[in-house]
C-alpha atoms as a PDB file:
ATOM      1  CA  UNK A   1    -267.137 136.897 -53.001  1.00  0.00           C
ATOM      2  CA  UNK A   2    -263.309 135.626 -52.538  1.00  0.00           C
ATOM      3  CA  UNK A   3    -260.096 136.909 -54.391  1.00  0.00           C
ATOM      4  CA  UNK A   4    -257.311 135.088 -55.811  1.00  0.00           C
ATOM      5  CA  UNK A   5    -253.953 136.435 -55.673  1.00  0.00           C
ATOM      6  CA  UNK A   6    -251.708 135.900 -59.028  1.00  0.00           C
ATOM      7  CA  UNK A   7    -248.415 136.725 -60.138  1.00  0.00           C
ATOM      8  CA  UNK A   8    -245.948 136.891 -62.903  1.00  0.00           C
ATOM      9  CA  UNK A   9    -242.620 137.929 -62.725  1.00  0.00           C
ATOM     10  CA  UNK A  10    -240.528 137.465 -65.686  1.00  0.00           C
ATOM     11  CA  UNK A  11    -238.772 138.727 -69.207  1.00  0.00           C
ATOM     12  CA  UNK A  12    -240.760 141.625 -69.952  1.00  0.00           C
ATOM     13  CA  UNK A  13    -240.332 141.232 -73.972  1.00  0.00           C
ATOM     14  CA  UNK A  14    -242.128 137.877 -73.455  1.00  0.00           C
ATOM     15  CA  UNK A  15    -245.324 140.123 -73.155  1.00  0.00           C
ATOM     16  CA  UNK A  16    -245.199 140.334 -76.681  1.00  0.00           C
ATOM     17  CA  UNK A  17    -245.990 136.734 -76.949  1.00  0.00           C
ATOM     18  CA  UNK A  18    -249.695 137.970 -77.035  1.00  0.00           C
ATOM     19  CA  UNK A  19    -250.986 134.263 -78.583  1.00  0.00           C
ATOM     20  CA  UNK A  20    -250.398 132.661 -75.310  1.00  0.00           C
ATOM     21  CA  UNK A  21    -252.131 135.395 -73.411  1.00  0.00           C
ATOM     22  CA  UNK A  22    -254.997 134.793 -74.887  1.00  0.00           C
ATOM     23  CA  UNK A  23    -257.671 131.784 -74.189  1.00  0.00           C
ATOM     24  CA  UNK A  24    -257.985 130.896 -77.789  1.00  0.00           C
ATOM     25  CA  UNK A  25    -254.574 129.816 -77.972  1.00  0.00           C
ATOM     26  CA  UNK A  26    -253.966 125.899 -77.391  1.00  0.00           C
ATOM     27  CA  UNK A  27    -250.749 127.090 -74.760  1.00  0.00           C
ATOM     28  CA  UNK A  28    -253.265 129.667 -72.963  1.00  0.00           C
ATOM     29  CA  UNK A  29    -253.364 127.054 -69.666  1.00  0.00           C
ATOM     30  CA  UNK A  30    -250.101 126.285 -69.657  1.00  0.00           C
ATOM     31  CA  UNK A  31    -248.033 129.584 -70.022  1.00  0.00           C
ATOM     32  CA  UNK A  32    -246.855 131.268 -67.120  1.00  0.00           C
ATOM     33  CA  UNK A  33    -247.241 134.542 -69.229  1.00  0.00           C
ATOM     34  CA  UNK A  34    -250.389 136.694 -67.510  1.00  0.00           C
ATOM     35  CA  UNK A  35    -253.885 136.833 -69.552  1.00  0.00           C
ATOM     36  CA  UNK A  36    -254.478 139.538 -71.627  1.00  0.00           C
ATOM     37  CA  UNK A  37    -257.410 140.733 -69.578  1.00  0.00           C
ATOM     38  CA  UNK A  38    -257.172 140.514 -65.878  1.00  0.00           C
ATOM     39  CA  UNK A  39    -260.273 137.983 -65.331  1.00  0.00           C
ATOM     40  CA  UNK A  40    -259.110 135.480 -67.390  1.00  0.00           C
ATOM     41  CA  UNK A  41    -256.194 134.087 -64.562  1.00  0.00           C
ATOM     42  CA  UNK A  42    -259.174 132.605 -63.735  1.00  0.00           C
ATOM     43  CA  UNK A  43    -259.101 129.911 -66.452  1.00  0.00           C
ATOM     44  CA  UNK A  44    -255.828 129.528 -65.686  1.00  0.00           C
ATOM     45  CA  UNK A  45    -255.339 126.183 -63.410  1.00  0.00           C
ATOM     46  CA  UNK A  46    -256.265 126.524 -60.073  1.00  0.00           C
ATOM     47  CA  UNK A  47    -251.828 125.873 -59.152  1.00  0.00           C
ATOM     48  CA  UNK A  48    -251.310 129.105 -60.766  1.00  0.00           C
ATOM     49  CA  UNK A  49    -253.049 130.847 -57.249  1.00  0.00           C
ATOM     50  CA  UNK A  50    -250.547 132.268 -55.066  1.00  0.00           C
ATOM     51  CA  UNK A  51    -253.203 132.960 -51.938  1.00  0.00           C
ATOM     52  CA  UNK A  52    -256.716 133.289 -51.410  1.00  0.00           C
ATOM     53  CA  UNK A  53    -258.446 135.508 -49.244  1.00  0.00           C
ATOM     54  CA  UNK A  54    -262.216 136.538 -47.644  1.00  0.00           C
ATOM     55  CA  UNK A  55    -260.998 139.563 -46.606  1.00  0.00           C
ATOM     56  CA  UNK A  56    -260.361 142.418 -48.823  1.00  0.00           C
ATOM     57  CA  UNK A  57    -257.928 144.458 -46.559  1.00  0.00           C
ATOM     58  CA  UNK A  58    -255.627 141.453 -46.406  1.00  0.00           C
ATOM     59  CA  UNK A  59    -256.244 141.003 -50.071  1.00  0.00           C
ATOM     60  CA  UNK A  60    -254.817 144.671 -50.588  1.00  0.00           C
ATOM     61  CA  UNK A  61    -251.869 144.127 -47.744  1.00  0.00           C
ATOM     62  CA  UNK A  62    -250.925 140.754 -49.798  1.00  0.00           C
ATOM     63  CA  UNK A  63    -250.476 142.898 -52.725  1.00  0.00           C
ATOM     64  CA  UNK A  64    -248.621 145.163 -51.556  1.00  0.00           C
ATOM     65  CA  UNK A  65    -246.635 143.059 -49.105  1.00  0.00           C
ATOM     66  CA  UNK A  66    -245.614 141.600 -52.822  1.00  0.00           C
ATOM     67  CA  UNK A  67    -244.994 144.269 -54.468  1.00  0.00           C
ATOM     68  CA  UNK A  68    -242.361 145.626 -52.137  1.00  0.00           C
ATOM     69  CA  UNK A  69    -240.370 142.116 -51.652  1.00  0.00           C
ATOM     70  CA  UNK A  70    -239.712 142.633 -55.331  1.00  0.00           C
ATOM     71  CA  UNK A  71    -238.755 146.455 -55.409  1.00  0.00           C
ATOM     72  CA  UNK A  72    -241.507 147.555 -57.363  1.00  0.00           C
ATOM     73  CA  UNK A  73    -242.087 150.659 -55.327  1.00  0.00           C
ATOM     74  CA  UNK A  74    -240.230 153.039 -57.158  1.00  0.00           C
ATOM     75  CA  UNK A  75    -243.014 153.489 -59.478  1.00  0.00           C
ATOM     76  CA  UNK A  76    -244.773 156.983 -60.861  1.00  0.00           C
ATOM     77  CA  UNK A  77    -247.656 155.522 -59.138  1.00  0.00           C
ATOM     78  CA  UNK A  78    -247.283 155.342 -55.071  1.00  0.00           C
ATOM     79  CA  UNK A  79    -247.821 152.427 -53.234  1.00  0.00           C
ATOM     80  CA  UNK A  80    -249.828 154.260 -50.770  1.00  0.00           C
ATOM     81  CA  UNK A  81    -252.352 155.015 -54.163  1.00  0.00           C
ATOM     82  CA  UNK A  82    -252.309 152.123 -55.314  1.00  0.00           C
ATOM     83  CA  UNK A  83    -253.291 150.194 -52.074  1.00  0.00           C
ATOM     84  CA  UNK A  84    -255.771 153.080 -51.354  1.00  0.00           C
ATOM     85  CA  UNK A  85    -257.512 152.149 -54.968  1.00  0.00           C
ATOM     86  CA  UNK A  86    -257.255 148.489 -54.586  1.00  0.00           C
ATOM     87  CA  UNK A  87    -259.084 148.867 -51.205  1.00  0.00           C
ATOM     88  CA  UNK A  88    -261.775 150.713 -52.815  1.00  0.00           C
ATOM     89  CA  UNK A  89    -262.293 148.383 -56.119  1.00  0.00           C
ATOM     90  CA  UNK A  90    -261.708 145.133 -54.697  1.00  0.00           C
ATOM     91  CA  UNK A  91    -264.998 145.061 -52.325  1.00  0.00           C
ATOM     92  CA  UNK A  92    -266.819 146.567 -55.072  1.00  0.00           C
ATOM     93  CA  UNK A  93    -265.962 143.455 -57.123  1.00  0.00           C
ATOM     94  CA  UNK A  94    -263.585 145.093 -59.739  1.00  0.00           C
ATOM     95  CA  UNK A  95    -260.387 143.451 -60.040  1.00  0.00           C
ATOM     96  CA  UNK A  96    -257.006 144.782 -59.618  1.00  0.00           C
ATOM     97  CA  UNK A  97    -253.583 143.977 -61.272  1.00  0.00           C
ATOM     98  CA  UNK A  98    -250.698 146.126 -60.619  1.00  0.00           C
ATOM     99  CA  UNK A  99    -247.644 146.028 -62.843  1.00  0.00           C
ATOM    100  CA  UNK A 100    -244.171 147.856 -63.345  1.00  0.00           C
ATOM    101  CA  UNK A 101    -241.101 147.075 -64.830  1.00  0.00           C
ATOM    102  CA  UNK A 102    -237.660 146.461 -62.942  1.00  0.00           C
ATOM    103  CA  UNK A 103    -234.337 146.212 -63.449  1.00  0.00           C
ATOM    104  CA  UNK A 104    -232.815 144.282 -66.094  1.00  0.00           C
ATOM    105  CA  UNK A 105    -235.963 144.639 -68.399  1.00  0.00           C
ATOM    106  CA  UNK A 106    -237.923 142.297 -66.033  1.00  0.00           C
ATOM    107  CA  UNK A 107    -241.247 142.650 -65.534  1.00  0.00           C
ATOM    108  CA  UNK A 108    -243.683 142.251 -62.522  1.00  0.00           C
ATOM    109  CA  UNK A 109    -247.886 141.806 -62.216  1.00  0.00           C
ATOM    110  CA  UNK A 110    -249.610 140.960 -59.175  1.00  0.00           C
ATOM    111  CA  UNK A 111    -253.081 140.719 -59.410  1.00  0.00           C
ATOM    112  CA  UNK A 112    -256.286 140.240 -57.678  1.00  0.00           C
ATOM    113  CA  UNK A 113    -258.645 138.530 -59.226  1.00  0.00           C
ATOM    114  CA  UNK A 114    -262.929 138.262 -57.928  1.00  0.00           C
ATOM    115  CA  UNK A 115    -264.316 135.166 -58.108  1.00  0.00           C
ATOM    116  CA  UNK A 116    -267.110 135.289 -58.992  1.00  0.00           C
ATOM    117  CA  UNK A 117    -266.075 137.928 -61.638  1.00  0.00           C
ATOM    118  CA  UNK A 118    -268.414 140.280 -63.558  1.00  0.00           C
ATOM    119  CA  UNK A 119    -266.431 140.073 -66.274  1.00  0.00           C
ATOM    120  CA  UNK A 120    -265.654 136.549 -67.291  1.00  0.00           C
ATOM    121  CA  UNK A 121    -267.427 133.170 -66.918  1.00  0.00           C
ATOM    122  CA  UNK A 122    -265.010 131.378 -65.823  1.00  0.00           C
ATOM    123  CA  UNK A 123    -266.090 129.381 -62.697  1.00  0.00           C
ATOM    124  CA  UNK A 124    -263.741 129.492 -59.204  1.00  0.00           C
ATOM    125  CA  UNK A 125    -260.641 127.428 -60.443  1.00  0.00           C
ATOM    126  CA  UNK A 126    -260.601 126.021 -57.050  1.00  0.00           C
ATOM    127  CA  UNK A 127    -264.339 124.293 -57.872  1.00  0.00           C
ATOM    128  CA  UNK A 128    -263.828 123.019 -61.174  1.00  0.00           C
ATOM    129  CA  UNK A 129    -262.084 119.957 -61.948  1.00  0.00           C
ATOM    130  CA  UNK A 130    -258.663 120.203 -63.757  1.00  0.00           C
ATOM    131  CA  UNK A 131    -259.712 118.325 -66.661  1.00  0.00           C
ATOM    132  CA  UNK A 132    -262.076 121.020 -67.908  1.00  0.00           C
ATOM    133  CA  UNK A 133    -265.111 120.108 -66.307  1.00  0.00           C
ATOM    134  CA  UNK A 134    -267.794 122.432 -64.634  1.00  0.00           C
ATOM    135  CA  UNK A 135    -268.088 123.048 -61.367  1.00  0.00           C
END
């Protein structure tokens, strides 16, 4: 198993543009807006990956490396609890996407996404050709 690192930082009323968040929408692949469910970046082309890693501890310190550059730690949620969860889940193969909002109604995700995932079919984006095909 691998994880790819994905992120969105953006208006957080464009959320609501739930359509493009979803893969039966024609604009799914080409919105910058994040999936509705967390597997799905997966479909997403493979330019939308920020890193990839082998390793889940520097998985977890990527996230919250990220976090942090964007001021997202003034959360109800700790860092410190969040990075202790994510280095629980990720090597169990559950993914992890951390959001908050920031100043000026902006809105950040970073996520970490297994590949293989449990929960979607997706194949690696890094495998399959751009043009749809299989792996």
């Amino acid at each position: 198993m691998h994880w790819h690192a994905y992120t969105w930082l953006g208006n957080g009323a464009d959320l609501a543009r739930e359509g493009e968040r979803r893969p039966t929408s024609p604009d799914f692949r080409t919105s910058a807006l994040p999936p509705m469910r967390t597997g799905l970046w997966l479909a997403k082309p493979a330019s939308r990956i920020a890193e990839t890693f082998d390793d889940a501890a520097k998985a977890v310190e990527w996230m919250s490396q990220t976090f942090d550059r964007h001021g997202a730690v003034g959360s109800q949620i700790p860092l410190e609890t969040r990075v202790e969860l994510a280095a629980d889940l990720l090597p169990r193969g559950v993914d992890v996407q951390w959001g908050e909002w920031l100043a000026g109604g902006r809105f950040i995700t970073v996520g970490m996404i297994c590949c293989p995932n449990r929960h979607v079919s997706n194949p690696c984006p890094l495998t399959r050709s751009e043009s749809g095909g299989g792996l």
